[in-house]
Protein backbone atom coordinates (compact mmCIF):
# COMPACT_ATOMS: atom_id res chain seq x y z
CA UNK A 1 291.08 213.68 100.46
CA UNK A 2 288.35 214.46 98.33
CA UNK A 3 284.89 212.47 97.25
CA UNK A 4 286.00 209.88 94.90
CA UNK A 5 283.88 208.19 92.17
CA UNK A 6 282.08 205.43 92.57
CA UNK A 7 282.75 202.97 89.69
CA UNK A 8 285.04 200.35 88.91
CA UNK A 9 288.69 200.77 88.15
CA UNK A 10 289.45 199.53 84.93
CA UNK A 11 293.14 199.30 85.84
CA UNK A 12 292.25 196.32 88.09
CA UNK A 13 292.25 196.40 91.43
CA UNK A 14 289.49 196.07 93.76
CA UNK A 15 286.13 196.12 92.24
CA UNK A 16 288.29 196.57 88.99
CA UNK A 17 288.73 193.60 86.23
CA UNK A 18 291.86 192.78 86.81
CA UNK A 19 294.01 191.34 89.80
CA UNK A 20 295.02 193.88 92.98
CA UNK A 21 298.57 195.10 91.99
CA UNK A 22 301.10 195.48 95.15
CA UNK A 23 300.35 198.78 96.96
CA UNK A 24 302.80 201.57 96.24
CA UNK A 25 305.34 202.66 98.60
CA UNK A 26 304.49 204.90 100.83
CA UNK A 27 301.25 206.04 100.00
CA UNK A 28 299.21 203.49 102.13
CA UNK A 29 296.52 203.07 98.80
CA UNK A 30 295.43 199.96 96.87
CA UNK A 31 296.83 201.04 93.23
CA UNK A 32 297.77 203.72 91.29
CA UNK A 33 293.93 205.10 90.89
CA UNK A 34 293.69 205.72 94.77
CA UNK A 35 289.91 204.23 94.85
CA UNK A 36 288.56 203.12 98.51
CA UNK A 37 287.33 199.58 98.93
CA UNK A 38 284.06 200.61 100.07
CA UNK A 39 283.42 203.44 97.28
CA UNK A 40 284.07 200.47 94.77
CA UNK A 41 281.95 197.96 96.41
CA UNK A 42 279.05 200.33 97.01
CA UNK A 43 279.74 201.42 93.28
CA UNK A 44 279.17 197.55 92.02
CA UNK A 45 275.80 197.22 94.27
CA UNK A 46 274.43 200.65 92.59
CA UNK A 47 275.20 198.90 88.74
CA UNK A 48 273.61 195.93 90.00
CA UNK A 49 270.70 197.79 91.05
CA UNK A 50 270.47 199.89 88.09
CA UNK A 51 270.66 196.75 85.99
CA UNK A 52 268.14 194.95 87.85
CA UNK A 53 270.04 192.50 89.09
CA UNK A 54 269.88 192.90 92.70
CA UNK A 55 266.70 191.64 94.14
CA UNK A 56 264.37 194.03 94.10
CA UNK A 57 265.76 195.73 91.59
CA UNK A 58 263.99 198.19 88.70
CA UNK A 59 263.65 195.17 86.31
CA UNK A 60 263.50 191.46 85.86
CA UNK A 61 266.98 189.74 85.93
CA UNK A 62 268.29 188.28 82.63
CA UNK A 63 267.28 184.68 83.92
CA UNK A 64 263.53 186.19 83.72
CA UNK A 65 263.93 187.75 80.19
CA UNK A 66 265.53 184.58 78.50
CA UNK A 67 262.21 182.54 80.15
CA UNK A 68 260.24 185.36 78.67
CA UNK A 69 261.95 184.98 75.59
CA UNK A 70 262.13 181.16 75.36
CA UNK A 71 257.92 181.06 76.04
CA UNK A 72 257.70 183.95 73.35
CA UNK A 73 259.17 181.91 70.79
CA UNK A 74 257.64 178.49 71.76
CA UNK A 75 254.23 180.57 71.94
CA UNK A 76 255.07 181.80 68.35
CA UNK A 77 256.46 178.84 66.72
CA UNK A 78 252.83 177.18 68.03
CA UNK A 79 250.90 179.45 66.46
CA UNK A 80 252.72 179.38 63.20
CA UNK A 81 252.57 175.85 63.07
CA UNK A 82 248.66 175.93 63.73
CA UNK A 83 248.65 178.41 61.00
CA UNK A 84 250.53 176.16 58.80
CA UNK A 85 248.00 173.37 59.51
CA UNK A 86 245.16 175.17 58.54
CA UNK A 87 246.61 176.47 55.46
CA UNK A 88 247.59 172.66 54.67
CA UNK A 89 243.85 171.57 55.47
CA UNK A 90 242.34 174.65 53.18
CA UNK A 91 244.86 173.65 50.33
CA UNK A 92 243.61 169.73 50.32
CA UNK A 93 239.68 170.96 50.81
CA UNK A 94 240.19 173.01 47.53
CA UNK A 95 241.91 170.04 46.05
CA UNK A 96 239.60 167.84 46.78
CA UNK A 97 236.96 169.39 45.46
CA UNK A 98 238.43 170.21 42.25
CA UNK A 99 239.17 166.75 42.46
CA UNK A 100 235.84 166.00 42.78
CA UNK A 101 234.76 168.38 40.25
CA UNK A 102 237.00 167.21 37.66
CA UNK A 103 236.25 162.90 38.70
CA UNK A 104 232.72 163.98 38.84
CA UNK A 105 231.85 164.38 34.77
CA UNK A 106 234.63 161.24 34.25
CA UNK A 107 232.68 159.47 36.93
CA UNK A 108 229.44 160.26 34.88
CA UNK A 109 231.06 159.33 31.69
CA UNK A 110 232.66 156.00 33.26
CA UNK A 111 229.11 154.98 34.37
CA UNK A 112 227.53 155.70 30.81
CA UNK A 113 230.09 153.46 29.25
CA UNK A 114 229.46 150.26 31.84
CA UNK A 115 225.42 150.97 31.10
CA UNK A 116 226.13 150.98 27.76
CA UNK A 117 228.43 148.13 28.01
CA UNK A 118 225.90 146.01 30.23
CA UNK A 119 222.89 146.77 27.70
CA UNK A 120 224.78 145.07 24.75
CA UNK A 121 226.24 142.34 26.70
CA UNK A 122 222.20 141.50 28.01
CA UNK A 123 221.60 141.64 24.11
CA UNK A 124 223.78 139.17 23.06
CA UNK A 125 223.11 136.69 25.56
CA UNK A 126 219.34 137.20 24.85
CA UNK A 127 220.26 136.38 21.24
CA UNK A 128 222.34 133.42 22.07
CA UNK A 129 219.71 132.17 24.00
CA UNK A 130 217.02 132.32 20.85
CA UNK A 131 219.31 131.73 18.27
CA UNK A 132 221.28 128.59 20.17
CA UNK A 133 218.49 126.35 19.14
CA UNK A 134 218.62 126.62 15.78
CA UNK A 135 222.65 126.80 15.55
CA UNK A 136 222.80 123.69 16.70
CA UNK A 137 220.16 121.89 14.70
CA UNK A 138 221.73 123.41 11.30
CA UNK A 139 225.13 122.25 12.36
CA UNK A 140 223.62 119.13 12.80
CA UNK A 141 222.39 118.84 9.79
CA UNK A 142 225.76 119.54 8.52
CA UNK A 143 227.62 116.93 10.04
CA UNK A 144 225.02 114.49 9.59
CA UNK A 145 224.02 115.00 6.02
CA UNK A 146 227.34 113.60 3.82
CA UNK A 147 226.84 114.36 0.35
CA UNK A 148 229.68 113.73 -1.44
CA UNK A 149 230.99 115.86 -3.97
CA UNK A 150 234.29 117.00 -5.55
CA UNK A 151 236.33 120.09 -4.47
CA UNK A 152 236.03 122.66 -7.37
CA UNK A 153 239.60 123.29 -7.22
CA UNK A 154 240.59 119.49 -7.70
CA UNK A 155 242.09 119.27 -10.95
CA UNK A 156 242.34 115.75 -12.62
CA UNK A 157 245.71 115.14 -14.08
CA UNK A 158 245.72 113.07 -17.49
């Protein structure tokens, strides 16, 4: 017989997918695709090699490039959140300062108004304080002086 190919039957088999099917009668052979058990096993150790699965093989292994993978993402999800937080802390500097801005001329207005407010209550109680004196003595003099006189609007009735 001939070279066969090395690669998996797909018609099951050995090395195929599916499950050996009862050899044929008479010709001594696995299946109906005539494959040898050790062109199909040396067949699966060449994909495994090509795919990097085999150690030492071309590549890393899948289990490698999902690590990678995983790391890559938790690395970039990291540095978008850092990103994130500096944007936030930028955003609430400029608020704050047009905050400030804006509080600043109230502020200076706000202050104005209590000077202004403390100025006229010092002047009144100044003014109590000289005036008091004499309040008093004329409303003394009020309640202590009776003179007696009638109301204009009392009318006498005849």
């Amino acid at each position: 017989a001939g070279q066969q190919h090395a690669v998996p039957c797909p018609h099951g088999g050995p090395g195929g997918q599916g499950q050996p099917q009862a050899e044929e009668a008479g010709t001594g052979q696995g299946h109906r695709g005539g494959h040898r058990p050790g062109a199909v096993v040396g067949a699966a150790q060449h994909l495994h090699q090509g795919l990097g699965v085999a150690g030492g093989g071309l590549g890393p292994g899948p289990a490698v490039l999902q690590t990678r993978k995983a790391r890559r993402l938790k690395q970039a999800k990291e540095e978008a959140q850092m990103e994130v937080e500096q944007y936030r802390r930028e955003r609430e500097q400029e608020f704050q300062s047009k905050q400030q801005a804006a509080m600043g001329s109230q502020g200076n207005l706000s202050a104005e108004v209590e000077q202004a407010t403390r100025r006229q209550v010092q002047g009144m109680q100044s003014s109590q304080q000289r005036n008091r004196e004499r309040v008093l003595a004329q409303l003394l003099g009020m309640v202590c002086d009776v003179r007696p006189q009638v109301h204009p609007n009392y009318r006498i009735s005849a």
